[in-house]
N, C-alpha and C. Protein backbone atom coordinates (compact mmCIF):
# COMPACT_ATOMS: atom_id res chain seq x y z
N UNK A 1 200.37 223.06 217.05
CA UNK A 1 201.76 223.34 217.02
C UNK A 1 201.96 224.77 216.50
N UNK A 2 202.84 225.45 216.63
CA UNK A 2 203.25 226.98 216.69
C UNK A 2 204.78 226.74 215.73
N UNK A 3 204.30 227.67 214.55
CA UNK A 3 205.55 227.29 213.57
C UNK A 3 205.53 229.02 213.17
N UNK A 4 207.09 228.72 212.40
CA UNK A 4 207.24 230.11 211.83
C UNK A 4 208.04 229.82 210.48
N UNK A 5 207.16 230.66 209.44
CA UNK A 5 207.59 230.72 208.08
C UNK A 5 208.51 231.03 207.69
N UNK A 6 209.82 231.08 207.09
CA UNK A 6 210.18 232.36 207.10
C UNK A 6 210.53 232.42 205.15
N UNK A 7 209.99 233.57 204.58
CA UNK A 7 209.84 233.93 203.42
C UNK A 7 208.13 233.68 202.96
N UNK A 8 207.83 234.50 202.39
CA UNK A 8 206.26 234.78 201.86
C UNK A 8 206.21 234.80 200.58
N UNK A 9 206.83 233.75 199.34
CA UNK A 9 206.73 234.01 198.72
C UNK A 9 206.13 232.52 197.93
N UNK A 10 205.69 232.08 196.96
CA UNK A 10 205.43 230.73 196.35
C UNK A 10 205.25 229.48 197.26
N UNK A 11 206.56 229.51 197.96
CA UNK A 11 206.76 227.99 198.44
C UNK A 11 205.83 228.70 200.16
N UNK A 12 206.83 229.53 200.50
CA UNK A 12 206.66 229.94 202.01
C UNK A 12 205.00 230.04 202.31
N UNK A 13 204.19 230.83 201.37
CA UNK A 13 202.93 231.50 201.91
C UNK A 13 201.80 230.71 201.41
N UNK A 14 202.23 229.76 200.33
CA UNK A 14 201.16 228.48 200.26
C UNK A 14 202.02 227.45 201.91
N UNK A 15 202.54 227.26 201.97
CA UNK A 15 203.14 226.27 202.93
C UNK A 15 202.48 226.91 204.38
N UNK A 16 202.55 228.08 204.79
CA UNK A 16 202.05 228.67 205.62
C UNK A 16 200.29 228.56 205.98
N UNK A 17 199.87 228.88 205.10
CA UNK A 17 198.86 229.27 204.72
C UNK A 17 197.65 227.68 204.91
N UNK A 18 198.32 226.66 204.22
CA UNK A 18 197.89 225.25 204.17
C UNK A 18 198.14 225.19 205.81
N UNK A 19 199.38 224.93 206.41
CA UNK A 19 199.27 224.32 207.58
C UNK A 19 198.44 225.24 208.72
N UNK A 20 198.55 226.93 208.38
CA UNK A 20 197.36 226.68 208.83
C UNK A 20 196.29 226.82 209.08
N UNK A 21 195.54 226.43 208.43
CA UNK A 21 194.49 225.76 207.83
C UNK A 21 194.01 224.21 208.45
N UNK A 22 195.54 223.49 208.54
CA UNK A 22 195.16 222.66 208.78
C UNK A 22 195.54 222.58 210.71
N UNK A 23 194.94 223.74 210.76
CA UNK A 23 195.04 223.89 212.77
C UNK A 23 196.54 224.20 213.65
N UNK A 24 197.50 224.61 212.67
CA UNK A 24 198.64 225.16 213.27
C UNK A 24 198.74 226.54 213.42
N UNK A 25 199.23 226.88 214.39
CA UNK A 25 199.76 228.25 214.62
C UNK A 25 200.59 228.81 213.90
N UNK A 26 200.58 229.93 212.69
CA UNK A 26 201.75 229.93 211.79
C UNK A 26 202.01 231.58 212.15
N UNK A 27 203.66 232.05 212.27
CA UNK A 27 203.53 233.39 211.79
C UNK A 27 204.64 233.43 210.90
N UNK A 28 204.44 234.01 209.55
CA UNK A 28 205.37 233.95 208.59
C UNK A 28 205.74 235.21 208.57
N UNK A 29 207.08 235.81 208.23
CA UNK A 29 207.82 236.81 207.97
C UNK A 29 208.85 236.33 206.43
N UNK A 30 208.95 238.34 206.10
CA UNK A 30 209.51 238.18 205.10
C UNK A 30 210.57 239.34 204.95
N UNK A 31 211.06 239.63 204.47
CA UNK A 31 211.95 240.77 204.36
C UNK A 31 211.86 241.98 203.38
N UNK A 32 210.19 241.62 202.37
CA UNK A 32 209.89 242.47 201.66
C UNK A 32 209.19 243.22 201.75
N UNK A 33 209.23 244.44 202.56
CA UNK A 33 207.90 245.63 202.56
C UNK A 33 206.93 245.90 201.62
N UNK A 34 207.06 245.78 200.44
CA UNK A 34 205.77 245.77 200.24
C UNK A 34 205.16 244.24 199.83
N UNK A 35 205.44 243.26 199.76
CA UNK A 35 205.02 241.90 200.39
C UNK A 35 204.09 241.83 201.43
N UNK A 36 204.64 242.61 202.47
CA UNK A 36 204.44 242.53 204.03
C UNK A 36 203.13 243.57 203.87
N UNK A 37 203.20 244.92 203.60
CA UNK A 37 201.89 245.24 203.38
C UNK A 37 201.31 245.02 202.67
N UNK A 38 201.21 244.21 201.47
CA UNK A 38 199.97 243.28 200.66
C UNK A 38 199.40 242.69 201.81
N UNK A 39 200.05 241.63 201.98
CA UNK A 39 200.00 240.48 203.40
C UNK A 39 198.78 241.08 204.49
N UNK A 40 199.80 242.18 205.07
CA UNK A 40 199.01 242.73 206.43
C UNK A 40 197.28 243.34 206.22
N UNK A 41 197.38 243.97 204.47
CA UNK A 41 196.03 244.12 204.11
C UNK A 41 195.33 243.09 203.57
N UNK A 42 195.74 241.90 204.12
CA UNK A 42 195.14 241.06 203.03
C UNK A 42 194.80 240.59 201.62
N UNK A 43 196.40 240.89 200.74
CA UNK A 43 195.92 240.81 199.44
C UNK A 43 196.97 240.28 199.38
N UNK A 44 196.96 239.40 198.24
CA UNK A 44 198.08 238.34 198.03
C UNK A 44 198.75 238.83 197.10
N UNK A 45 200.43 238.37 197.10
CA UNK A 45 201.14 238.83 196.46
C UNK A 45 201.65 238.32 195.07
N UNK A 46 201.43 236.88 195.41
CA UNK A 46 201.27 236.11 193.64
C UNK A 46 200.03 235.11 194.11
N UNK A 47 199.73 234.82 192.67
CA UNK A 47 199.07 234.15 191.88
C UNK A 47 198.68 232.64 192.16
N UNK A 48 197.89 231.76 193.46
CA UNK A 48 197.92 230.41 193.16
C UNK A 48 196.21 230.16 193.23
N UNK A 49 195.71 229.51 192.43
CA UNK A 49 194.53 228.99 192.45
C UNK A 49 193.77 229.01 194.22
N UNK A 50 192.70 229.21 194.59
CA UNK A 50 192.18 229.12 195.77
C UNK A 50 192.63 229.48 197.01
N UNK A 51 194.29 229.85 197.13
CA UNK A 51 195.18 230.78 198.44
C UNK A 51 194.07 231.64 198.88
N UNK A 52 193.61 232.86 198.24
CA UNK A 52 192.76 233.49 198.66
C UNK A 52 191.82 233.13 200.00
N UNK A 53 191.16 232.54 199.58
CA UNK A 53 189.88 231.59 200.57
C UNK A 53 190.88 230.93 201.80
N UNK A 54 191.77 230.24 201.66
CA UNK A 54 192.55 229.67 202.86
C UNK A 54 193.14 230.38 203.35
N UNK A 55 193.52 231.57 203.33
CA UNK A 55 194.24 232.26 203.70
C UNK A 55 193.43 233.26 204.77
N UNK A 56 192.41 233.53 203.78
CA UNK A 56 191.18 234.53 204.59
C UNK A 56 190.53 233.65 205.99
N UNK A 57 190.52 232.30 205.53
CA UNK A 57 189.81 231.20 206.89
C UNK A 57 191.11 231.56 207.84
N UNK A 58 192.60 231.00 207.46
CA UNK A 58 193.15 230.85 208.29
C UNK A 58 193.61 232.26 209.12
N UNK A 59 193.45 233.42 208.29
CA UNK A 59 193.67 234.60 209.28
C UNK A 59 192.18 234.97 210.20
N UNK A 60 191.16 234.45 209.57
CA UNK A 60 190.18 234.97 210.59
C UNK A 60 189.90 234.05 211.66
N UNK A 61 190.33 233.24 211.78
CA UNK A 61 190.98 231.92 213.11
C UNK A 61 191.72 232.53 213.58
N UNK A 62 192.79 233.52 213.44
CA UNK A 62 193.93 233.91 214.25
C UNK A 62 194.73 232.56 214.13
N UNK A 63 194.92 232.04 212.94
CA UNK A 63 195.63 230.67 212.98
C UNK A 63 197.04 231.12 212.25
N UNK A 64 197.05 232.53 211.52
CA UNK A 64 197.91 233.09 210.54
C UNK A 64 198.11 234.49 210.65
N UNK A 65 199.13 234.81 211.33
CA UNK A 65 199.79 236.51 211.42
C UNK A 65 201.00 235.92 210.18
N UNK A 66 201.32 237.85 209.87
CA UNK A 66 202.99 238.49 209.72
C UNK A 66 203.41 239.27 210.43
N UNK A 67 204.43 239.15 210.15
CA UNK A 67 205.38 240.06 211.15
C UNK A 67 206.42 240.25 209.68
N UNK A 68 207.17 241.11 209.84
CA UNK A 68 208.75 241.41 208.83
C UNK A 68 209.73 241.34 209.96
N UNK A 69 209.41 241.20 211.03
CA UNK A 69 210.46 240.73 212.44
C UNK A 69 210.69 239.45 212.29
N UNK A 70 212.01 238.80 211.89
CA UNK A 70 211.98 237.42 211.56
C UNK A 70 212.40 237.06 213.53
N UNK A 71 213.24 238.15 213.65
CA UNK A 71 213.13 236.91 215.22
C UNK A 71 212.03 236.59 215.79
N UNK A 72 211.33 237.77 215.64
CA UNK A 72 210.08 237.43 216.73
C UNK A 72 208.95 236.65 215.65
N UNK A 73 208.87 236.13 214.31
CA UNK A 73 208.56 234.99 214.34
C UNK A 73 209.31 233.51 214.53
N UNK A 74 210.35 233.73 214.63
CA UNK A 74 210.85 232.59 215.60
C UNK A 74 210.91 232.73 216.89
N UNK A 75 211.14 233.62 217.78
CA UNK A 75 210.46 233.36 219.01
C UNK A 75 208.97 232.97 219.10
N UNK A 76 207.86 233.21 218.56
CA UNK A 76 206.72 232.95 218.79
C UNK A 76 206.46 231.79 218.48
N UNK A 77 207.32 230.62 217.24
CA UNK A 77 206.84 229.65 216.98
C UNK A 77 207.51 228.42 218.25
């Protein structure tokens, strides 16, 4: 399934991040530039136990983009 996040922050980018992981298509957007380039370089922006590692699986699957274009992560999902 093809979903779209929208906000990258606590709730949004563990929620993202888990589903997918668990084999969904996710692209999450946010409205915070520098959020968005943490994100795009791969470095997380807060703090949760083990995100790191799921996050790194689920972007090197291509299972997990950003965009800061919230339409076009709702068009894509």
């Amino acid at each position: 399934m093809r979903l779209a996040v929208i906000g990258c922050g606590y709730v949004g980018l563990v929620t993202g991040s888990c589903l997918a992981e668990a084999a969904h298509e996710v692209i999450a957007t946010d409205n915070d530039p520098v959020r968005m380039a943490m994100l795009d370089s791969g470095r997380l922006p807060i703090y949760e136990p083990g995100l790191d590692l799921v996050m790194e699986s689920a972007r090197a699957a291509g299972r997990l983009r950003f965009t800061s274009d919230c339409a076009q992560a709702v068009r894509a999902a």
